[in-house]
C-alpha atoms as a PDB file:
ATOM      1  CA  UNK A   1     -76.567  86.785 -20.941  1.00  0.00           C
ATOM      2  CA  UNK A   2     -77.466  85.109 -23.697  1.00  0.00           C
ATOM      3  CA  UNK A   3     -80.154  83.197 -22.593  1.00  0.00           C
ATOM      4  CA  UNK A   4     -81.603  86.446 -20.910  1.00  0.00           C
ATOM      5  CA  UNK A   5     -81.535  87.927 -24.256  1.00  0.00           C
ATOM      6  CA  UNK A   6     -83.050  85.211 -25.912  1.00  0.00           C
ATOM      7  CA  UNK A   7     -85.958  85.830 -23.570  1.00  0.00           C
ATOM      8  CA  UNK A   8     -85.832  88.989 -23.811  1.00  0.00           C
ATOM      9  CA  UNK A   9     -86.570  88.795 -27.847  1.00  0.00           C
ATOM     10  CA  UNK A  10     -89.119  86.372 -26.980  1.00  0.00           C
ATOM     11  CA  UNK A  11     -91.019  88.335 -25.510  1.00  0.00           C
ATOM     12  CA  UNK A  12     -90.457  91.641 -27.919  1.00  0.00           C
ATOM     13  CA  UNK A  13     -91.964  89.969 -30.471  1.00  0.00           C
ATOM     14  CA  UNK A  14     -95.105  88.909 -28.406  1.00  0.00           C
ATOM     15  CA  UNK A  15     -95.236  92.656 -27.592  1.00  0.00           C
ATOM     16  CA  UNK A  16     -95.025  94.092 -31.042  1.00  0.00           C
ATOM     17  CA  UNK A  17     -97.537  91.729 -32.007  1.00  0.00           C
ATOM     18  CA  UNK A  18     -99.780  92.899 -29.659  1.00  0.00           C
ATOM     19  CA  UNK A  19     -99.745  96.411 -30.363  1.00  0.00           C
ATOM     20  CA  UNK A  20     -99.771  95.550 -33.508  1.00  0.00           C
ATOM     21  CA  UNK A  21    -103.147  94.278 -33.396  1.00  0.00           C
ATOM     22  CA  UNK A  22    -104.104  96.602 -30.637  1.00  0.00           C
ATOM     23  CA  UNK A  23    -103.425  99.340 -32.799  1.00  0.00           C
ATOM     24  CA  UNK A  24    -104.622  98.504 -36.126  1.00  0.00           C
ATOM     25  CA  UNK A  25    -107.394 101.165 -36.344  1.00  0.00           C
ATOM     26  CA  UNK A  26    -104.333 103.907 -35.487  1.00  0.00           C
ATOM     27  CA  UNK A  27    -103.216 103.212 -39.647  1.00  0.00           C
ATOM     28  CA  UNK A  28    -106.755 104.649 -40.668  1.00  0.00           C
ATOM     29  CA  UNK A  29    -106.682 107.862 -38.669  1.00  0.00           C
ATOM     30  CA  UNK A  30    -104.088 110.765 -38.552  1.00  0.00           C
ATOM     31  CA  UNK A  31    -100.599 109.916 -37.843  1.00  0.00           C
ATOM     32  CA  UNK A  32    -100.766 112.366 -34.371  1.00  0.00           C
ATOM     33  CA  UNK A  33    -102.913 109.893 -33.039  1.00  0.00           C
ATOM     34  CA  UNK A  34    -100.076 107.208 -33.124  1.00  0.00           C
ATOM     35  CA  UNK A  35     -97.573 108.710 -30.952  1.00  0.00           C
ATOM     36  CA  UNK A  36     -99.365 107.696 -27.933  1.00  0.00           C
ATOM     37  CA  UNK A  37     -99.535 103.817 -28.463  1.00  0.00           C
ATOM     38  CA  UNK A  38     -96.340 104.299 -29.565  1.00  0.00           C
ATOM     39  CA  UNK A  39     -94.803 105.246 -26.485  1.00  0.00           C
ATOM     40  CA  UNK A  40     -96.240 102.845 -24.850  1.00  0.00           C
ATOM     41  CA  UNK A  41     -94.671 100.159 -27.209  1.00  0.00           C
ATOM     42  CA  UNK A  42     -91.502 101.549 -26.096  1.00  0.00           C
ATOM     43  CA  UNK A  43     -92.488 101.546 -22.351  1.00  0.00           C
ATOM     44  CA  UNK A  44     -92.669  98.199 -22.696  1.00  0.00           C
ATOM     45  CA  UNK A  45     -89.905  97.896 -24.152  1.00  0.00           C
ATOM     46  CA  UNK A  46     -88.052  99.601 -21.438  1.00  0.00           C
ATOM     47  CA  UNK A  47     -90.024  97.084 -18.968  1.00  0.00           C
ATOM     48  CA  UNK A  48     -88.849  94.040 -20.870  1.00  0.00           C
ATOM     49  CA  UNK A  49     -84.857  94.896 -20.781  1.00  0.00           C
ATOM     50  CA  UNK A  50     -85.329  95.323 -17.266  1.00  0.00           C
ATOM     51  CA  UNK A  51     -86.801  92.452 -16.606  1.00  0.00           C
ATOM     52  CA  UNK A  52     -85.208  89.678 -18.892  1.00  0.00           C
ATOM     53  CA  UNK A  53     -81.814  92.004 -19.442  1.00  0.00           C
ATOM     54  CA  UNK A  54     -81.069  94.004 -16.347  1.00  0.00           C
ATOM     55  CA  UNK A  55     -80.785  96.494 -18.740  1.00  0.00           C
ATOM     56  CA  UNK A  56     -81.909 100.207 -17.097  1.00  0.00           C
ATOM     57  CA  UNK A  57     -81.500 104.317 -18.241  1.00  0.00           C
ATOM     58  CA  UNK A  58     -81.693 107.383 -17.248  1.00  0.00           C
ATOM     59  CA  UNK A  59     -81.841 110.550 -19.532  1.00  0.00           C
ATOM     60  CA  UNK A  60     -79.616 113.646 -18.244  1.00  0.00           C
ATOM     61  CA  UNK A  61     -79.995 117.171 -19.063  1.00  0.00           C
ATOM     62  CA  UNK A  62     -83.831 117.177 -19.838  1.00  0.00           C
ATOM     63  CA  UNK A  63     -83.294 120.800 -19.351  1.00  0.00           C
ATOM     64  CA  UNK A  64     -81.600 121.285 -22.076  1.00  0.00           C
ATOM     65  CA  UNK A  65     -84.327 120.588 -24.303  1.00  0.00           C
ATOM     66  CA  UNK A  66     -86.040 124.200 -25.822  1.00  0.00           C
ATOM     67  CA  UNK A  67     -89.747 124.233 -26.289  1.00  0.00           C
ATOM     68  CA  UNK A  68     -89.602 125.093 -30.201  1.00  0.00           C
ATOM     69  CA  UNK A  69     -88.527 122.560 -32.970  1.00  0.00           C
ATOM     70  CA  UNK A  70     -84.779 121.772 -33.141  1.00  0.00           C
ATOM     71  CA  UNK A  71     -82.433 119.454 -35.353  1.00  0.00           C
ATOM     72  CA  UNK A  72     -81.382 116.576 -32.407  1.00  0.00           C
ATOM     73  CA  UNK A  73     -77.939 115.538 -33.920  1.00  0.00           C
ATOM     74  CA  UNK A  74     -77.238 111.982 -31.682  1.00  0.00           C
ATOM     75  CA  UNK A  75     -74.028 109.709 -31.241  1.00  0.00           C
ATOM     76  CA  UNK A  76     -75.542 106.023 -32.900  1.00  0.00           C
ATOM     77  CA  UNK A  77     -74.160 102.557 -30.920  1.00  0.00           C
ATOM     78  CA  UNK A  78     -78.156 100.843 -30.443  1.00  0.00           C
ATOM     79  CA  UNK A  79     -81.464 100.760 -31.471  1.00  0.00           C
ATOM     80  CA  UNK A  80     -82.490 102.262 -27.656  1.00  0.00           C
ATOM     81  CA  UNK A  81     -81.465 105.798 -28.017  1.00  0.00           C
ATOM     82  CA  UNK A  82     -84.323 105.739 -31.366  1.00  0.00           C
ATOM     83  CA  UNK A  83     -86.559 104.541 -28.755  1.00  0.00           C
ATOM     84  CA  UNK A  84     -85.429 106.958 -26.073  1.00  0.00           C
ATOM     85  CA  UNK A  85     -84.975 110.306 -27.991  1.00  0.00           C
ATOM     86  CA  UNK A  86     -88.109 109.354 -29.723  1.00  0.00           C
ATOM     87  CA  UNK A  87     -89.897 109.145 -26.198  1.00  0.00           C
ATOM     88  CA  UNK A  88     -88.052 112.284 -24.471  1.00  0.00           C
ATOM     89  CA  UNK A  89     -88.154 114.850 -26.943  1.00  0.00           C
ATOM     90  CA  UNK A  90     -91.632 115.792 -27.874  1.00  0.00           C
ATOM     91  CA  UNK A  91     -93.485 116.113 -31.752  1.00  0.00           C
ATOM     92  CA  UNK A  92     -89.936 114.534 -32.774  1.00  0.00           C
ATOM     93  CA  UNK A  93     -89.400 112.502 -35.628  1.00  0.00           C
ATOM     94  CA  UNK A  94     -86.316 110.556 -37.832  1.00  0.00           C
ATOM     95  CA  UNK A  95     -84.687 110.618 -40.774  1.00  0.00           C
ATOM     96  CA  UNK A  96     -84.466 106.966 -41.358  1.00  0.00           C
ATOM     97  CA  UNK A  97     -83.956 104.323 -44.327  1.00  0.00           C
ATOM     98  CA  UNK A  98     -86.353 103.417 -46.502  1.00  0.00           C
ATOM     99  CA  UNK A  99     -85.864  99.710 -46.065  1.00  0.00           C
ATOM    100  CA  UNK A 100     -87.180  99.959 -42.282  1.00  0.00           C
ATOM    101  CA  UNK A 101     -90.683  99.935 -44.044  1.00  0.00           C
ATOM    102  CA  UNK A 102     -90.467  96.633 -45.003  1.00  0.00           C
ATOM    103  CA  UNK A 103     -89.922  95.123 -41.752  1.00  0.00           C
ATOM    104  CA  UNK A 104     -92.998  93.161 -40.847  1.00  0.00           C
ATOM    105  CA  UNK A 105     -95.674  95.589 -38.731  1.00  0.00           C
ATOM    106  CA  UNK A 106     -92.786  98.023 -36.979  1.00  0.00           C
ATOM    107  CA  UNK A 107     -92.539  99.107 -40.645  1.00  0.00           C
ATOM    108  CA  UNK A 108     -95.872  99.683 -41.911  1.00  0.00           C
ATOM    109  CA  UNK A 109     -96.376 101.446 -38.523  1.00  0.00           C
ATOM    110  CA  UNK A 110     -93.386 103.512 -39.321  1.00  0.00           C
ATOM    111  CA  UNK A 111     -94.892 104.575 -42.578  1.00  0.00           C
ATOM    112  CA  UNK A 112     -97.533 105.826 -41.173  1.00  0.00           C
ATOM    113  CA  UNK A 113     -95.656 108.126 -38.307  1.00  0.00           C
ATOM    114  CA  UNK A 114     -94.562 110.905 -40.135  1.00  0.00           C
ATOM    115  CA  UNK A 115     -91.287 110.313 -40.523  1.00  0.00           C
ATOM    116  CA  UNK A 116     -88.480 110.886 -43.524  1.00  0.00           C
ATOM    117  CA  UNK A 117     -87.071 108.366 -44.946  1.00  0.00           C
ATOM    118  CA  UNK A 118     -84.051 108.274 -47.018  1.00  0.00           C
ATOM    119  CA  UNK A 119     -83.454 106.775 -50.694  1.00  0.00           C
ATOM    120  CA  UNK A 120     -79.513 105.760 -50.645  1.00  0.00           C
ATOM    121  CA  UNK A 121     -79.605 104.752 -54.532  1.00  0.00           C
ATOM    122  CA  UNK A 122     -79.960 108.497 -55.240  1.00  0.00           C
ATOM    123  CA  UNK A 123     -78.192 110.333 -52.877  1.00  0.00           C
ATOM    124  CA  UNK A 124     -78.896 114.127 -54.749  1.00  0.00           C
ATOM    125  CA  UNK A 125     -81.955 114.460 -55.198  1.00  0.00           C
ATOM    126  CA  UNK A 126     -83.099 112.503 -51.967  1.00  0.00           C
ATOM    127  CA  UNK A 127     -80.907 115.174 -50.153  1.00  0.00           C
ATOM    128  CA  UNK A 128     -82.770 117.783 -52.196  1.00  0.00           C
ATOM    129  CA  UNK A 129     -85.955 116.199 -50.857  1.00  0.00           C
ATOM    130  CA  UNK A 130     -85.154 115.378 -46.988  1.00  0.00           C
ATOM    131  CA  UNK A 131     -84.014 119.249 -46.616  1.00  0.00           C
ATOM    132  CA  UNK A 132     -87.812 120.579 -48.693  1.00  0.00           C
ATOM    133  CA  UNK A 133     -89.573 118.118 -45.562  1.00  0.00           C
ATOM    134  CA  UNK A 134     -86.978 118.804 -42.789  1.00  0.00           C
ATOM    135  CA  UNK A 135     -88.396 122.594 -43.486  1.00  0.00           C
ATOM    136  CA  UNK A 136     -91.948 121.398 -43.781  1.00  0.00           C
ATOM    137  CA  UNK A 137     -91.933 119.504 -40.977  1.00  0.00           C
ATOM    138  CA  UNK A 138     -90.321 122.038 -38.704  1.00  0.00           C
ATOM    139  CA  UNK A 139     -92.344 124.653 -39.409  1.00  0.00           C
ATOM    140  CA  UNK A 140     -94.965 122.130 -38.577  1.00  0.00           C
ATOM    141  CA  UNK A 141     -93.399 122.301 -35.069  1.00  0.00           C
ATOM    142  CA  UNK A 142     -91.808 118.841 -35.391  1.00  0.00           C
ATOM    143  CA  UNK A 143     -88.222 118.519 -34.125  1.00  0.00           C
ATOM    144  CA  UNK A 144     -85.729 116.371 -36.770  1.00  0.00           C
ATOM    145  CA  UNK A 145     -83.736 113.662 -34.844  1.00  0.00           C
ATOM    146  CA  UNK A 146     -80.339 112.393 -36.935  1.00  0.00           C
ATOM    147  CA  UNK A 147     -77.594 110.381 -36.485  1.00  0.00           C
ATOM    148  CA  UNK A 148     -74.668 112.182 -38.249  1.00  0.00           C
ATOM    149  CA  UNK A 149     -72.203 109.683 -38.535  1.00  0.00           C
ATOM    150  CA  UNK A 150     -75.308 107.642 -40.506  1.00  0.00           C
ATOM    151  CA  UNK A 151     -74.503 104.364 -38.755  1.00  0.00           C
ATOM    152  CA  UNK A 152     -74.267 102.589 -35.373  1.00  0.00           C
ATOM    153  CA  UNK A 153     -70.896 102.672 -33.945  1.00  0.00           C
ATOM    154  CA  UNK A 154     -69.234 100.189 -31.755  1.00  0.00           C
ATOM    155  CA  UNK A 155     -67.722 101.019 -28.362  1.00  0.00           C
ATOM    156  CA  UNK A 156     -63.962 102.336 -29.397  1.00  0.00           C
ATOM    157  CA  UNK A 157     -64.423 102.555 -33.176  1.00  0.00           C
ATOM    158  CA  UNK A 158     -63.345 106.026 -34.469  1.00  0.00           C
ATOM    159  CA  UNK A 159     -65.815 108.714 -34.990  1.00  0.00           C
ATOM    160  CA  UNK A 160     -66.952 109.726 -39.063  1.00  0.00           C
ATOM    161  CA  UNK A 161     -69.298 112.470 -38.859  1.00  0.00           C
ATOM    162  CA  UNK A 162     -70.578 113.358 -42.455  1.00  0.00           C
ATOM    163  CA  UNK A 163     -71.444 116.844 -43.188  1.00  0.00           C
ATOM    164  CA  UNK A 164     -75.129 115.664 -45.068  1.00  0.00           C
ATOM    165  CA  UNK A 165     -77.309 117.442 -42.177  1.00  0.00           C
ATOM    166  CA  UNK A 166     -75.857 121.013 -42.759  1.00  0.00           C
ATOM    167  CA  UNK A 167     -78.126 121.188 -45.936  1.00  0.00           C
ATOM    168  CA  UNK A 168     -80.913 121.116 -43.482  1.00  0.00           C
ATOM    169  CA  UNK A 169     -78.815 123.030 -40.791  1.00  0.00           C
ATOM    170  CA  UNK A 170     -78.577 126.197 -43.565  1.00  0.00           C
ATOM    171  CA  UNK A 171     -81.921 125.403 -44.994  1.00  0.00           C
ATOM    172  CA  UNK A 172     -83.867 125.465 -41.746  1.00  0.00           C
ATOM    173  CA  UNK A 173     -82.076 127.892 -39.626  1.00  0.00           C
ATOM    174  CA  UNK A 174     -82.120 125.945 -36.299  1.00  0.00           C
ATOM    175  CA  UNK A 175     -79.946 124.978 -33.619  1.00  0.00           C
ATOM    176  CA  UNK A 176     -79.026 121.868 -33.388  1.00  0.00           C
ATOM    177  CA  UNK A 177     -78.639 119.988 -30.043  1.00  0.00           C
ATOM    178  CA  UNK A 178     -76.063 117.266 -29.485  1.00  0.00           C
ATOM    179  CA  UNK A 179     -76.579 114.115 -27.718  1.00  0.00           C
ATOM    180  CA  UNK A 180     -73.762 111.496 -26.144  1.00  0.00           C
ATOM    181  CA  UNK A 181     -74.552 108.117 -24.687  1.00  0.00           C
ATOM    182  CA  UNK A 182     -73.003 104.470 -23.895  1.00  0.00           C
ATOM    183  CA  UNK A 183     -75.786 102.398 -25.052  1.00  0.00           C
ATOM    184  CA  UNK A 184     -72.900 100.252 -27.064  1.00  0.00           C
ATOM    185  CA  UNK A 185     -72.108  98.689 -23.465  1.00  0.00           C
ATOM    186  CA  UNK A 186     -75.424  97.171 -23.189  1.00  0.00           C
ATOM    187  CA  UNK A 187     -76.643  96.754 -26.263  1.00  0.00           C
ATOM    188  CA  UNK A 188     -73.713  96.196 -28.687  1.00  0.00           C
ATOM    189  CA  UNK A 189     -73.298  96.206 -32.616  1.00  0.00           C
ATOM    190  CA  UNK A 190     -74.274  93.316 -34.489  1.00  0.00           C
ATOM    191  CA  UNK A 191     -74.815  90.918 -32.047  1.00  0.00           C
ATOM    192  CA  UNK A 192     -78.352  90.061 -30.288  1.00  0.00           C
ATOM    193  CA  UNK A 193     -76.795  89.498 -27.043  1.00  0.00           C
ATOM    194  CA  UNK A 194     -77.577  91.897 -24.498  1.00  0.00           C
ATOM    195  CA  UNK A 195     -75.613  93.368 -21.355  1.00  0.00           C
ATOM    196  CA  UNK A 196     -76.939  94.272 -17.893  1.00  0.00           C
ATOM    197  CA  UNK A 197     -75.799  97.628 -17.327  1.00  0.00           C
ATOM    198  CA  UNK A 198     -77.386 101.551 -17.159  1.00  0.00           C
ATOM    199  CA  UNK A 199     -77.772 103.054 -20.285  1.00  0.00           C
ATOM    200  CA  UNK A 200     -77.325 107.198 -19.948  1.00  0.00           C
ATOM    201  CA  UNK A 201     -78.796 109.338 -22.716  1.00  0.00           C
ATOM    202  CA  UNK A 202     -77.532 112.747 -22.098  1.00  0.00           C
ATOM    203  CA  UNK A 203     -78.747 116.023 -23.745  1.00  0.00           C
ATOM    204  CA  UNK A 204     -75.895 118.620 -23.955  1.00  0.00           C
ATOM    205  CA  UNK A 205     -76.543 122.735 -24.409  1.00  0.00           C
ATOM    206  CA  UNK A 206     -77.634 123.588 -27.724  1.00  0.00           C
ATOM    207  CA  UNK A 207     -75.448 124.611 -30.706  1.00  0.00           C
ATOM    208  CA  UNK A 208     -76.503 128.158 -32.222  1.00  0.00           C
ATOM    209  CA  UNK A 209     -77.334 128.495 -35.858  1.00  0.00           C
ATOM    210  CA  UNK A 210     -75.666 129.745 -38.971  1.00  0.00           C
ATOM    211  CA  UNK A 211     -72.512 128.661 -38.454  1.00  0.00           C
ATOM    212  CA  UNK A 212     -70.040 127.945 -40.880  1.00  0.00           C
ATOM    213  CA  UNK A 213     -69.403 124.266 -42.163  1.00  0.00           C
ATOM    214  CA  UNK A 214     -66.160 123.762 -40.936  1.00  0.00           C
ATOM    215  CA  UNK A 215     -67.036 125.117 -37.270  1.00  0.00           C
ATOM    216  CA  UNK A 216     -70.265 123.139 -36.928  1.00  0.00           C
ATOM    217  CA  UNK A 217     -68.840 120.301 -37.548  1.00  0.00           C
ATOM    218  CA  UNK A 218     -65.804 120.066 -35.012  1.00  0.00           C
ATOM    219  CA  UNK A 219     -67.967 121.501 -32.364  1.00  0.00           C
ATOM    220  CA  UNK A 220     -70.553 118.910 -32.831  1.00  0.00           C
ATOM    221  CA  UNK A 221     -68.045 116.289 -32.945  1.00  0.00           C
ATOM    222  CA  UNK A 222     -66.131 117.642 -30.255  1.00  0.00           C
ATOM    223  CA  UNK A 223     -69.205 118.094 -27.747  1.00  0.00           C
ATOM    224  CA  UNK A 224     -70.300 114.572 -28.770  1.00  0.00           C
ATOM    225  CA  UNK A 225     -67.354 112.654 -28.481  1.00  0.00           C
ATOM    226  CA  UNK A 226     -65.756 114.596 -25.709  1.00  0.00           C
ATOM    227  CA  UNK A 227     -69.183 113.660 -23.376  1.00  0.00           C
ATOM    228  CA  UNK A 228     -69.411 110.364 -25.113  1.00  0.00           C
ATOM    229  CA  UNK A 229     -66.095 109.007 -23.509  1.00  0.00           C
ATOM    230  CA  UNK A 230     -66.733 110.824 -20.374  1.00  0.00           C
ATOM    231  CA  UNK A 231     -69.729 108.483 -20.066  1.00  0.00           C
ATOM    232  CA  UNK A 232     -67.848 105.217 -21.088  1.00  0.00           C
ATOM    233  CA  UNK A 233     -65.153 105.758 -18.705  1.00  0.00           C
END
């Protein structure tokens, strides 16, 4: 697999370079108007681990999805469920790192999306902030994608939810809908090769709103782990 994956970053970066340049006049106009030639970067994507990786997917539970803003709480193993929620759910957007703007063109492209990003040196008041836009935004109509345990995890490693989304779980009021997936199995944690395999996304039921602390966060980590290993077995 290795040289597939080689191949397979080959021609990623001939692809982001493209749209890239394709899509220059997107940074001068309003950031709706990028979503579009966005998903079509992914697309291609898609196209490219299928081709050079073997790599496909299929999202479950689509129906699961309401038609009014919602906080998407995801299990984290790749960089293709980003891609993939990004794509399914629609007027979506992350709560990402800052640093992810300085990657050449994905991040200036990034900056320009809409999204939050999040300072780590200061913690507080970037908290205080990302919960004032997580409000904005969703009454905007945009759903809030997260990852709660804040990292990718590798296939096996124990879970570590952190509690930092209920701040914008009490401030905003909404339900929050859990995701669980095996994209570790295909594309793994810190290393660029890549497996052949089927990647499955799969949207569980929602999880009401206003619950308490402690019972949000062992039903989300239930719901998510439980369906995680289901799908890894």
């Amino acid at each position: 697999m290795i040289l597939r994956s080689i191949i397979f970053y080959f021609f990623l970066a001939i692809w982001t370079i493209i749209m890239g340049i394709i899509c220059l006049p997107y940074l001068f106009v309003h950031y709706s108007n990028l979503r579009k030639p966005t998903n079509i970067w992914i697309l291609g994507i898609f196209k490219l681990l299928k081709y050079c990786c073997n790599i496909s997917y299929k999202v479950e539970g689509k129906e699961n999805i309401p038609n009014y803003p919602i906080i998407v709480a995801s299990k984290h193993q790749s960089a293709f469920e980003t891609f993939a929620l990004y794509l399914t759910i629609k007027n979506s957007i992350f709560i990402h790192k800052k640093e992810l703007y300085f990657i050449p063109i994905f991040g200036q492209y990034l900056k320009k999306s809409n999204m939050i990003s999040i300072e780590r040196s200061n913690r507080f008041s970037s908290m205080k902030k990302i919960i004032k836009q997580a409000k904005l935004k969703m009454s905007k109509g945009y759903s809030i994608i997260i990852f709660p345990e804040g990292t990718r995890k590798k296939i096996g490693e124990l879970p570590s939810y952190k509690s930092g989304f209920i701040g914008i779980y009490n401030e905003t009021e909404r339900e929050i809908l859990p995701v669980a997936l095996n994209s570790g199995y295909c594309w793994p944690k810190h290393t660029f090769i890549k497996k052949s395999g089927k990647i499955i996304i799969k949207i569980l039921k929602p999880i009401p709103a206003k619950l308490n602390r402690k019972k949000l966060l062992n039903e989300l980590e239930n719901v998510i782990e439980e369906e995680t290993n289901k799908l890894l077995n």
